[in-house]
Protein backbone atom coordinates (compact mmCIF):
# COMPACT_ATOMS: atom_id res chain seq x y z
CA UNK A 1 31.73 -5.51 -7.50
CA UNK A 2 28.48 -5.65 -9.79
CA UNK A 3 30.11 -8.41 -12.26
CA UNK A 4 26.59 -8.33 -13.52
CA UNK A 5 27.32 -4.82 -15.04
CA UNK A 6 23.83 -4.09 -14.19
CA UNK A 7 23.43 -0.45 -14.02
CA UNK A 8 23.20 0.75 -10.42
CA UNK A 9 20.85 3.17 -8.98
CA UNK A 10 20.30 5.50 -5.78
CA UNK A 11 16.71 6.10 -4.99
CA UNK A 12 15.95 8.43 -1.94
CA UNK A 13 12.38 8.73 -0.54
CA UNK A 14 11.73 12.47 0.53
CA UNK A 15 7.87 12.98 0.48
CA UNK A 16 7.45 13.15 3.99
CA UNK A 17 6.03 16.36 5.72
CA UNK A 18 9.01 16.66 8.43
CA UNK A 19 6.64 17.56 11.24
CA UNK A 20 8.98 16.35 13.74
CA UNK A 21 11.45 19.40 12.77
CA UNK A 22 8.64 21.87 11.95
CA UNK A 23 9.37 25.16 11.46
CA UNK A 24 12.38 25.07 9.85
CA UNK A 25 12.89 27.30 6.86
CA UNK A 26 13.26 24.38 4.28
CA UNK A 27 12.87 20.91 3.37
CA UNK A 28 14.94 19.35 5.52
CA UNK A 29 16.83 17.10 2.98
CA UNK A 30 18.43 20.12 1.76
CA UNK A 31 19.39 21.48 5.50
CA UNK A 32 22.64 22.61 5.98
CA UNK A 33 24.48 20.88 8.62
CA UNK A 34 27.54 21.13 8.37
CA UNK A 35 30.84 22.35 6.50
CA UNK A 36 32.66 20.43 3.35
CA UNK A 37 35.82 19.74 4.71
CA UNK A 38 39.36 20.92 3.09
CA UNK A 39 37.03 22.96 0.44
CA UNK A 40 38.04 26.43 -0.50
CA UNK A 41 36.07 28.20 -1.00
CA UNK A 42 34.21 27.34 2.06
CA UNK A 43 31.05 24.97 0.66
CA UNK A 44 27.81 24.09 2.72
CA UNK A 45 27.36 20.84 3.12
CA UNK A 46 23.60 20.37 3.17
CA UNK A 47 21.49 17.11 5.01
CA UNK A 48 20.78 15.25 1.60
CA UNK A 49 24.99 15.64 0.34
CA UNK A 50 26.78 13.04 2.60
CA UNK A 51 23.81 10.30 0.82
CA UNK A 52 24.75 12.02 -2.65
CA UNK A 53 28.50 11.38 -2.25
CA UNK A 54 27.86 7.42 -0.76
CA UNK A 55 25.97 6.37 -3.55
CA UNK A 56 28.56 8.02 -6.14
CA UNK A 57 31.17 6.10 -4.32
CA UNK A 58 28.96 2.75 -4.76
CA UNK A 59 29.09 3.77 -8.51
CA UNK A 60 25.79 5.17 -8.91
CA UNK A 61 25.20 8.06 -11.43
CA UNK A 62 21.87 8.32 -11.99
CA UNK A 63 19.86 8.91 -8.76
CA UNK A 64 16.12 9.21 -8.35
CA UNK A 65 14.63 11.87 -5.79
CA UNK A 66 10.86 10.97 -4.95
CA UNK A 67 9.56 14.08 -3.78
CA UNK A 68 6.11 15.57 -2.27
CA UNK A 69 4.68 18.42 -4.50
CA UNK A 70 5.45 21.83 -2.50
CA UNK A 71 9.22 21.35 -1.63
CA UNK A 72 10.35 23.25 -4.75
CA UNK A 73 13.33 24.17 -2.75
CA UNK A 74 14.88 20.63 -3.35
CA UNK A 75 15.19 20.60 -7.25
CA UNK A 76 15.78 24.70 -6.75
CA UNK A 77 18.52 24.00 -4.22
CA UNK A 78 19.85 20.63 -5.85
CA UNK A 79 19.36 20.92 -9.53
CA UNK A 80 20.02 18.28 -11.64
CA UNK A 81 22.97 17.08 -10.10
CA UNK A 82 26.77 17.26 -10.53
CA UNK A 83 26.95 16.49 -14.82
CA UNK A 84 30.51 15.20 -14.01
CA UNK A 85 29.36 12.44 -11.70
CA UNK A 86 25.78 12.15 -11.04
CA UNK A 87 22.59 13.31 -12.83
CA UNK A 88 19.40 13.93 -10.79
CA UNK A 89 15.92 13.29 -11.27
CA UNK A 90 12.55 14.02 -9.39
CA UNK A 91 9.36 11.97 -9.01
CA UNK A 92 6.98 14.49 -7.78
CA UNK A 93 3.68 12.67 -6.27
CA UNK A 94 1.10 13.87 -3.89
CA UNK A 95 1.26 12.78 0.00
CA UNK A 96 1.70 8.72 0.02
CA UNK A 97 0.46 6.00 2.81
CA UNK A 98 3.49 5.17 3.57
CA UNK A 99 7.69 5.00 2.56
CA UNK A 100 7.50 1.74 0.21
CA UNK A 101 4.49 3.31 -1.48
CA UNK A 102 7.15 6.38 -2.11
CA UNK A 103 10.00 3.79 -3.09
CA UNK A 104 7.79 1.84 -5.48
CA UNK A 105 7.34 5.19 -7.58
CA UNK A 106 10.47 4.50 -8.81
CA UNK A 107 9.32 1.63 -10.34
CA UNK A 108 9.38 1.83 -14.15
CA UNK A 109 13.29 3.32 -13.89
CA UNK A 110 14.17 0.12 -11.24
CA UNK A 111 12.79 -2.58 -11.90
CA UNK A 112 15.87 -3.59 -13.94
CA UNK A 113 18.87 -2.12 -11.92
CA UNK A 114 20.43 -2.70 -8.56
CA UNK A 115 19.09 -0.18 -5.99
CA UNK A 116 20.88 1.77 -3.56
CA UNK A 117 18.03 2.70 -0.97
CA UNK A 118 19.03 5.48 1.39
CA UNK A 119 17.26 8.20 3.70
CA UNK A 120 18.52 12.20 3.31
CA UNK A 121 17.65 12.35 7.05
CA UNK A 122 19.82 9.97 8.39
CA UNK A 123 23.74 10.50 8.43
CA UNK A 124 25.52 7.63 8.50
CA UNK A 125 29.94 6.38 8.60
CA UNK A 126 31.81 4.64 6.80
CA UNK A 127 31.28 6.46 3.25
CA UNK A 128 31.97 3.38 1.36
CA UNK A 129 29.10 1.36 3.30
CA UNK A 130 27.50 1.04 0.06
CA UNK A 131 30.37 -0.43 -1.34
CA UNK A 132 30.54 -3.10 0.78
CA UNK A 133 26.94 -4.05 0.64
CA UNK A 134 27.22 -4.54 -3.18
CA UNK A 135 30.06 -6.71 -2.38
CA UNK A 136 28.03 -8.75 -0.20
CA UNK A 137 25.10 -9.33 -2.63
CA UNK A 138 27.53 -10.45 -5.10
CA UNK A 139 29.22 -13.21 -3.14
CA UNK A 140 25.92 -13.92 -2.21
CA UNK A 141 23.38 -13.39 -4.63
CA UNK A 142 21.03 -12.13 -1.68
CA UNK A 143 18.07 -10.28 -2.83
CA UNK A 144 18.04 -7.72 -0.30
CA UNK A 145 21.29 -6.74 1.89
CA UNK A 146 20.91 -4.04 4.77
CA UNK A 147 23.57 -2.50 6.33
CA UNK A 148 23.42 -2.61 10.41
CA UNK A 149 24.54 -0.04 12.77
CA UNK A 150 24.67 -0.09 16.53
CA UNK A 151 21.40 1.79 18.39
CA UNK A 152 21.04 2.51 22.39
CA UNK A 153 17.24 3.86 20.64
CA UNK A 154 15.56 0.82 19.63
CA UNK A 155 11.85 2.78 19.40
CA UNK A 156 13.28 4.84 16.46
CA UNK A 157 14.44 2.23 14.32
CA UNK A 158 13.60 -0.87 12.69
CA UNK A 159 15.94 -3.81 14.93
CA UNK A 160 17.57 -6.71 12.92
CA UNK A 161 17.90 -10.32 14.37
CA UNK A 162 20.78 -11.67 12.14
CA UNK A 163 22.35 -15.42 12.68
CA UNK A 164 25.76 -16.29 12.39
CA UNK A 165 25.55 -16.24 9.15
CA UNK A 166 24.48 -12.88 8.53
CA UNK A 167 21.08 -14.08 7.23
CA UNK A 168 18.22 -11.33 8.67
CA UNK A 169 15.59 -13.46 10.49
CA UNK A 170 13.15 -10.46 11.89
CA UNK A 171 12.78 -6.86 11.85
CA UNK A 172 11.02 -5.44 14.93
CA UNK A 173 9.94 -2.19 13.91
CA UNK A 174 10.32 0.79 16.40
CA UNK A 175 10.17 -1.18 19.63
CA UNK A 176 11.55 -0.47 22.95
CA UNK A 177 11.20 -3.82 24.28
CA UNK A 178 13.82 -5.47 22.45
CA UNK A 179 17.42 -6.46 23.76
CA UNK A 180 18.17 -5.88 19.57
CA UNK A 181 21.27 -3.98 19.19
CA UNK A 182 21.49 -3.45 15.47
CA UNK A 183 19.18 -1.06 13.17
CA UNK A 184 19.44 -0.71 9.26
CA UNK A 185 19.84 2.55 7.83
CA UNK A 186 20.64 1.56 4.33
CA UNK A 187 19.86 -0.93 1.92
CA UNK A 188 20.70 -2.54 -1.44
CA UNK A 189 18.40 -5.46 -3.71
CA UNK A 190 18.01 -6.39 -6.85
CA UNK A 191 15.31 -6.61 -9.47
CA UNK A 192 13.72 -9.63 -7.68
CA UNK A 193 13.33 -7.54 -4.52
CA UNK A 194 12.09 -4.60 -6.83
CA UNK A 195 9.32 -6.67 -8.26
CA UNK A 196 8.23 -8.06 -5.15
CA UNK A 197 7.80 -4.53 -3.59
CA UNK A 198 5.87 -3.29 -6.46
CA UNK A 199 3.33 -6.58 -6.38
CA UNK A 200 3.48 -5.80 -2.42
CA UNK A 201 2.49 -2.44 -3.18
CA UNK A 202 -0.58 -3.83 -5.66
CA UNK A 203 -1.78 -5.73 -3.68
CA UNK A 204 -2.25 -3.00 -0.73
CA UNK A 205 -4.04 -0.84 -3.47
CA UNK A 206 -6.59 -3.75 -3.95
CA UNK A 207 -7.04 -4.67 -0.21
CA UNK A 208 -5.53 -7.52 -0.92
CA UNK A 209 -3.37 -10.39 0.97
CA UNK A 210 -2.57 -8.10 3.70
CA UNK A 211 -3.18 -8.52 7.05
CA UNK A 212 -2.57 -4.56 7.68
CA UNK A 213 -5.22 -2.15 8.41
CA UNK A 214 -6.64 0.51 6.14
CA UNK A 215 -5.14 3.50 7.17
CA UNK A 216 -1.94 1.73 8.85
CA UNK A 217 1.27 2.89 8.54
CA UNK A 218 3.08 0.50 6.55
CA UNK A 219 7.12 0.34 6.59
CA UNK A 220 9.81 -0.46 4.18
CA UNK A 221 10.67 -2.64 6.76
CA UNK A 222 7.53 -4.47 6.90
CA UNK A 223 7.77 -5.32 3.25
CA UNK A 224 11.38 -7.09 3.64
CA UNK A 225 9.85 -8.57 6.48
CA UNK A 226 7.50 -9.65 4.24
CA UNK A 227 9.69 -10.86 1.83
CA UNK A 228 11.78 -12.70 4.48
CA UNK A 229 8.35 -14.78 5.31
CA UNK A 230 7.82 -15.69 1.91
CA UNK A 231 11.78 -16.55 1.04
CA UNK A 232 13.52 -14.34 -0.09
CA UNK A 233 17.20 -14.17 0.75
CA UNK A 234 17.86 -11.19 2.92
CA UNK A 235 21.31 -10.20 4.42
CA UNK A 236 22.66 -8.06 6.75
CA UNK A 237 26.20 -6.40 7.14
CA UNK A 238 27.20 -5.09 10.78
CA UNK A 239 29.47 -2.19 10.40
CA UNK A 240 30.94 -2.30 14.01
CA UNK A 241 32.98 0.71 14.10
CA UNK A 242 30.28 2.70 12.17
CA UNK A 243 27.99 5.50 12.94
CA UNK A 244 24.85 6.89 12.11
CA UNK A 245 22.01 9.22 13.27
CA UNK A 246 18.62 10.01 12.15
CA UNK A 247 18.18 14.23 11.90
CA UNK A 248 14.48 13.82 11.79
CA UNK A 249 14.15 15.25 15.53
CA UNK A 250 15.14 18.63 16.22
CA UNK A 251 17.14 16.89 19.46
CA UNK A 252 19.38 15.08 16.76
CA UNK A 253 19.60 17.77 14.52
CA UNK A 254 20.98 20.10 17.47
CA UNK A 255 23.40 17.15 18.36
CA UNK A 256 24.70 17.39 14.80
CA UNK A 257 24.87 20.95 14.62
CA UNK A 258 26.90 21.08 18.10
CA UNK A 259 28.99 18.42 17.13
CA UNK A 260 29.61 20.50 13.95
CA UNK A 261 30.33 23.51 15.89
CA UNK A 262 31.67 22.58 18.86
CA UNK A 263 34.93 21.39 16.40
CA UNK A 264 35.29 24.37 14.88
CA UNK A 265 35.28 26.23 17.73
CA UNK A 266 37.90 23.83 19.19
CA UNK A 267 39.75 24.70 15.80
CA UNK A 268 39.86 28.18 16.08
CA UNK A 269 41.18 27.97 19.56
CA UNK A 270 44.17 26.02 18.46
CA UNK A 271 45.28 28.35 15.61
């Protein structure tokens, strides 16, 4: 994995406002939601901690939190990481126009390194998922590989049309009338990728080749579409037997929190 010995990277977008989940009592990357398992002490495992372990797994040890100015708690809560496996650091910036425009941030620390690209609202199985993404790119040499998870809730997610040879040919963004089974919830590229988002991103400060309009919401996802149009090699892996959800609604946040209890109710009972 990463014969390239380029230094890998997590980057994690967090400078949205969380209206969807509003009130809650803080930011809701640093939520807890559930338990550590076998820990004793008992620890609190908090929304942002199951994306901090994945990308330690894939070998990242520096990881960038981009973060709107206000949610103090994060860094407070968070720190500057765990010093024997991962250091963190923040990019604060005020209120963006849109996710990529948060990503790009990153920038100046990227634009040499293999990114890991994940969300601290969405939860996501197996662990390792990063892992096997970077494998993928390097049999490959893709630019940008996404990993693909089942969805019965296509208007939440960005839908990937693969073909049989795992090659992404469109992302329908938040749509309900798709027969699309597949969303991506995480991503990996490479400096190529990481140059083309930040021209991408230019170019939308100068009104330029774009056929969005001012004031649209612009997605990640419409960038790698982008990129897709103008040739760049973009992948997809299909984790069948994995699992994600986005916490971002207070309906999914109470089905995680259920889940959560629910099982330790159910191993109380059989003490």
């Amino acid at each position: 994995m990463n014969s390239s010995k380029q230094q890998i990277i997590g980057v994690i977008p967090a400078a949205g406002n969380a209206s969807r989940l509003a009130p809650i009592p803080c930011s809701k990357e640093i939520f807890p939601v559930a338990f550590a398992n076998n820990s004793n002490p008992a620890t609190i495992k908090v929304a942002v901690s199951y994306l901090l372990e994945s990308f330690v797994e894939a070998g990242a040890d520096q990881i960038y939190i981009i973060m709107r100015k206000g949610k103090w708690d994060i860094p407070q809560y968070l720190g500057s990481g765990n010093s024997s496996e991962f250091t963190l650091a923040y990019i604060i910036t005020d209120p963006t126009p849109g996710t990529h425009y948060t990503i790009d941030l990153a920038y100046r620390f990227a634009k040499d390194k293999i990114v890991l690209l994940g969300f601290p609202d969405i939860l996501f199985q197996p662990k390792n998922a990063f892992n096997v993404l970077l494998d993928r790119q390097e049999q490959t040499g893709a630019d940008v590989v996404l990993g693909l998870f089942k969805t019965a809730s296509p208007q939440k997610g960005d839908m990937v049309d693969i073909d049989d040879q795992n090659q992404v040919k469109q992302i329908i963004i938040k749509s309900a009338n798709t027969s699309l089974s597949y969303a991506w919830a995480i991503a990996i590229w490479t400096p190529h990728f990481t140059q083309y988002l930040h021209d991408f991103v230019g170019r939308r400060d100068m009104s330029e080749g774009s056929e969005f309009k001012q004031g649209e919401e612009v997605f990640i996802g419409n960038v790698i579409q982008h990129a897709i149009d103008d040739g760049l090699q973009v992948e997809g892996v299909v984790f069948e037997e994995g699992k994600f959800i986005d916490i971002g609604t207070m309906a999914d946040l109470k089905t995680v929190l259920v889940t959560n209890f629910t099982s330790a109710v159910d191993a109380e009972n059989q003490q």
